[in-house]
N, C-alpha and C. Protein backbone atom coordinates (compact mmCIF):
# COMPACT_ATOMS: atom_id res chain seq x y z
N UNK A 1 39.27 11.36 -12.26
CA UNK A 1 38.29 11.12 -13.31
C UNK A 1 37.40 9.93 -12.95
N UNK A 2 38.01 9.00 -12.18
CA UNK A 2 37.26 7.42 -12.15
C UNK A 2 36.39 7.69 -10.91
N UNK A 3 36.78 9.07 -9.86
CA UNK A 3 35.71 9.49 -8.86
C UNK A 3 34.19 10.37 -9.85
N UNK A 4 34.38 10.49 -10.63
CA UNK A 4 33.29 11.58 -11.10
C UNK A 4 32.33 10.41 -11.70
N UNK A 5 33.34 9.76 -12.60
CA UNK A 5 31.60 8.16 -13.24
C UNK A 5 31.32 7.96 -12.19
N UNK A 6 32.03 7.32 -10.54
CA UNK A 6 31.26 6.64 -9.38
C UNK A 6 30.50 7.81 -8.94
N UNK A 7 30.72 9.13 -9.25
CA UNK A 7 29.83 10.05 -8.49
C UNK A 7 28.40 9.87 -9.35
N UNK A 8 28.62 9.89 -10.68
CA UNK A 8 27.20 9.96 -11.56
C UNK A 8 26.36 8.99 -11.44
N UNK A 9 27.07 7.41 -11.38
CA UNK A 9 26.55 6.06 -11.22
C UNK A 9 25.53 5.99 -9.84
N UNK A 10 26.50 6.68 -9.12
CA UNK A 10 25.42 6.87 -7.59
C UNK A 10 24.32 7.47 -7.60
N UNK A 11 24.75 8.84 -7.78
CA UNK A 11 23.43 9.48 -8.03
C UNK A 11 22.27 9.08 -8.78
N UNK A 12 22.98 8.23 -10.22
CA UNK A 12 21.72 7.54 -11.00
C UNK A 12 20.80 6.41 -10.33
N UNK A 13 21.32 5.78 -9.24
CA UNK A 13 20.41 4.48 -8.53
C UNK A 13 20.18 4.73 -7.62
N UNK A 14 20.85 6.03 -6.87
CA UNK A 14 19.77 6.61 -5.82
C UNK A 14 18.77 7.34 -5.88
N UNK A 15 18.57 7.93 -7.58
CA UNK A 15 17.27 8.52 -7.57
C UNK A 15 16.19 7.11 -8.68
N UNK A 16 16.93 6.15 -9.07
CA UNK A 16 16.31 5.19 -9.03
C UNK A 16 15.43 4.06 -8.35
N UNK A 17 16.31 4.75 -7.79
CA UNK A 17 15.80 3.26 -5.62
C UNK A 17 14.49 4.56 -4.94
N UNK A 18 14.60 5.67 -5.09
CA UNK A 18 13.43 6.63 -4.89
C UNK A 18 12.57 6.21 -5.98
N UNK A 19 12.69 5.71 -7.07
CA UNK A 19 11.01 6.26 -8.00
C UNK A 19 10.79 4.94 -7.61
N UNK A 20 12.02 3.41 -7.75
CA UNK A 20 11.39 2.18 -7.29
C UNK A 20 10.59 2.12 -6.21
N UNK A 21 10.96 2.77 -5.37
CA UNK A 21 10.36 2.61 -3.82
C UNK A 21 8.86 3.75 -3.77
N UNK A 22 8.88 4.87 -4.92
CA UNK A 22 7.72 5.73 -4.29
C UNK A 22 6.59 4.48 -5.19
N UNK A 23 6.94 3.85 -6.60
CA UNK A 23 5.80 3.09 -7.44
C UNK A 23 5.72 1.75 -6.27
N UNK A 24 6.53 1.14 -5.33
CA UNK A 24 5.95 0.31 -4.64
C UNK A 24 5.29 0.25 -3.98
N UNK A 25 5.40 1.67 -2.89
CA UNK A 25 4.51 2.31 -2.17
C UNK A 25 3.03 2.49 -2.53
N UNK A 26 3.13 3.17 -3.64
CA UNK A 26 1.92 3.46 -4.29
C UNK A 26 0.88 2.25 -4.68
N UNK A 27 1.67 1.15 -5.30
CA UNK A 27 1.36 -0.37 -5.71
C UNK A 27 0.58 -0.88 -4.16
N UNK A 28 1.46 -0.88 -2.76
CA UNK A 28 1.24 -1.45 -2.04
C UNK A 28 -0.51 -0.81 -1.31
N UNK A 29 -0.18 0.77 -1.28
CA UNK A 29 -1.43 1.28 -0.58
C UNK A 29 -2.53 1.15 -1.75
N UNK A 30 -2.00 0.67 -2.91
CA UNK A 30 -3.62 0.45 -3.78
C UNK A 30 -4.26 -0.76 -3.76
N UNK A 31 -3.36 -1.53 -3.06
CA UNK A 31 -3.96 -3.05 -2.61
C UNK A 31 -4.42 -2.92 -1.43
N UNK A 32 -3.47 -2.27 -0.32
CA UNK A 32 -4.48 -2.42 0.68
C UNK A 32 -5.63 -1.34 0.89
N UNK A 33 -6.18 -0.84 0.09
CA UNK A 33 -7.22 0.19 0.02
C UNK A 33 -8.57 -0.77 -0.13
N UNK A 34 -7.69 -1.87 -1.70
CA UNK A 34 -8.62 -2.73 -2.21
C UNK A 34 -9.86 -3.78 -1.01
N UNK A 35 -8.00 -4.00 -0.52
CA UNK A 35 -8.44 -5.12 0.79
C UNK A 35 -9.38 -4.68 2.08
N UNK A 36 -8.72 -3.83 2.41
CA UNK A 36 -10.11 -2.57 3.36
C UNK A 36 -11.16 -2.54 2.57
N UNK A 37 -11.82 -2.05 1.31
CA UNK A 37 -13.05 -2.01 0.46
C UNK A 37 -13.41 -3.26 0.41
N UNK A 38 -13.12 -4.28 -0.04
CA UNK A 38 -13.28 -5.90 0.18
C UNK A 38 -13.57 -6.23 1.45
N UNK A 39 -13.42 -5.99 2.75
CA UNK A 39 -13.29 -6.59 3.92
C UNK A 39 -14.70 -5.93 4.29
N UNK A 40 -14.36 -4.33 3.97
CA UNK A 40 -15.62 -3.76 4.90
C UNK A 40 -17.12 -3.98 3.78
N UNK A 41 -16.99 -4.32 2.45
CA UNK A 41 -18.29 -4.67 1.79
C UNK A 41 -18.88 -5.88 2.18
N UNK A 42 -17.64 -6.97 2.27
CA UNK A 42 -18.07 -8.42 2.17
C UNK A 42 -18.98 -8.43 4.07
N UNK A 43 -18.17 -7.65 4.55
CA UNK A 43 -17.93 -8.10 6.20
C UNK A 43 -19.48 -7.03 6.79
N UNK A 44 -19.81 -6.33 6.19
CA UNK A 44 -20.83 -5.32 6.46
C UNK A 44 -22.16 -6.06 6.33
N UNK A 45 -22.57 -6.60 5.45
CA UNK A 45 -23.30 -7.89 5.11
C UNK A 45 -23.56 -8.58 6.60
N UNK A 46 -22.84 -8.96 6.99
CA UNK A 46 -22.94 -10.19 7.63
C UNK A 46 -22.42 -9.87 9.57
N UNK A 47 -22.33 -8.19 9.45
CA UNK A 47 -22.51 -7.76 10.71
C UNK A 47 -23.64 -7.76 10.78
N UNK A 48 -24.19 -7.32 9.87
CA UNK A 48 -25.67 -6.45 10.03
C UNK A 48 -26.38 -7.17 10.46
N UNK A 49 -26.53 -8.06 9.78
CA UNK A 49 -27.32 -9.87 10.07
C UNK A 49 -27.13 -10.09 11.33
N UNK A 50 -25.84 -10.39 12.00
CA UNK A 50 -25.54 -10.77 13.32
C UNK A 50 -25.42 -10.16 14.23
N UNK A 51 -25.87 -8.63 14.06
CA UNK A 51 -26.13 -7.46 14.83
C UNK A 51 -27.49 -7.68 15.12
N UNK A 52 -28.38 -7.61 14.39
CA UNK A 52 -29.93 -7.52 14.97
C UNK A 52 -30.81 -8.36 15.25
N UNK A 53 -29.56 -9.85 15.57
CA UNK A 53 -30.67 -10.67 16.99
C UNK A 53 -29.74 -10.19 17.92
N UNK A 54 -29.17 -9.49 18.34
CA UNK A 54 -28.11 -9.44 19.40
C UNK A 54 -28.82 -8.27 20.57
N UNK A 55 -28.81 -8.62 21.82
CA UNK A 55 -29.61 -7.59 22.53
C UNK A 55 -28.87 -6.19 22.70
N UNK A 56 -28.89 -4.86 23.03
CA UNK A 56 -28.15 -4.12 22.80
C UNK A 56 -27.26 -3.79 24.47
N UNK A 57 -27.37 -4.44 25.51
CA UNK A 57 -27.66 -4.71 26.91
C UNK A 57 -27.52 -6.13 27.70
């Protein structure tokens, strides 16, 4: 009987440690999406500028 609660208990925090881990995932690639959109707006600016005194040669 005391194997069947450790069987249920398991199963309950291993499909816990899956939804923790898919919402961190998700958390993590929506920051770095942010940070790529941030990098390439701020940083696009200021290629452009320093691209066209630059000879191409």
């Amino acid at each position: 009987m005391n194997n069947s609660f450790d069987h249920l208990d398991t199963e309950y925090y291993v499909e816990r440690a899956y939804q923790l881990r898919s919402e961190y995932v998700a958390a993590a690639v929506k920051s770095l999406v942010a940070r790529i959109k941030s990098a390439l707006t701020s940083g696009k600016r200021s290629t452009a500028a320093t691209l066209q005194g630059n000879p191409a040669h």
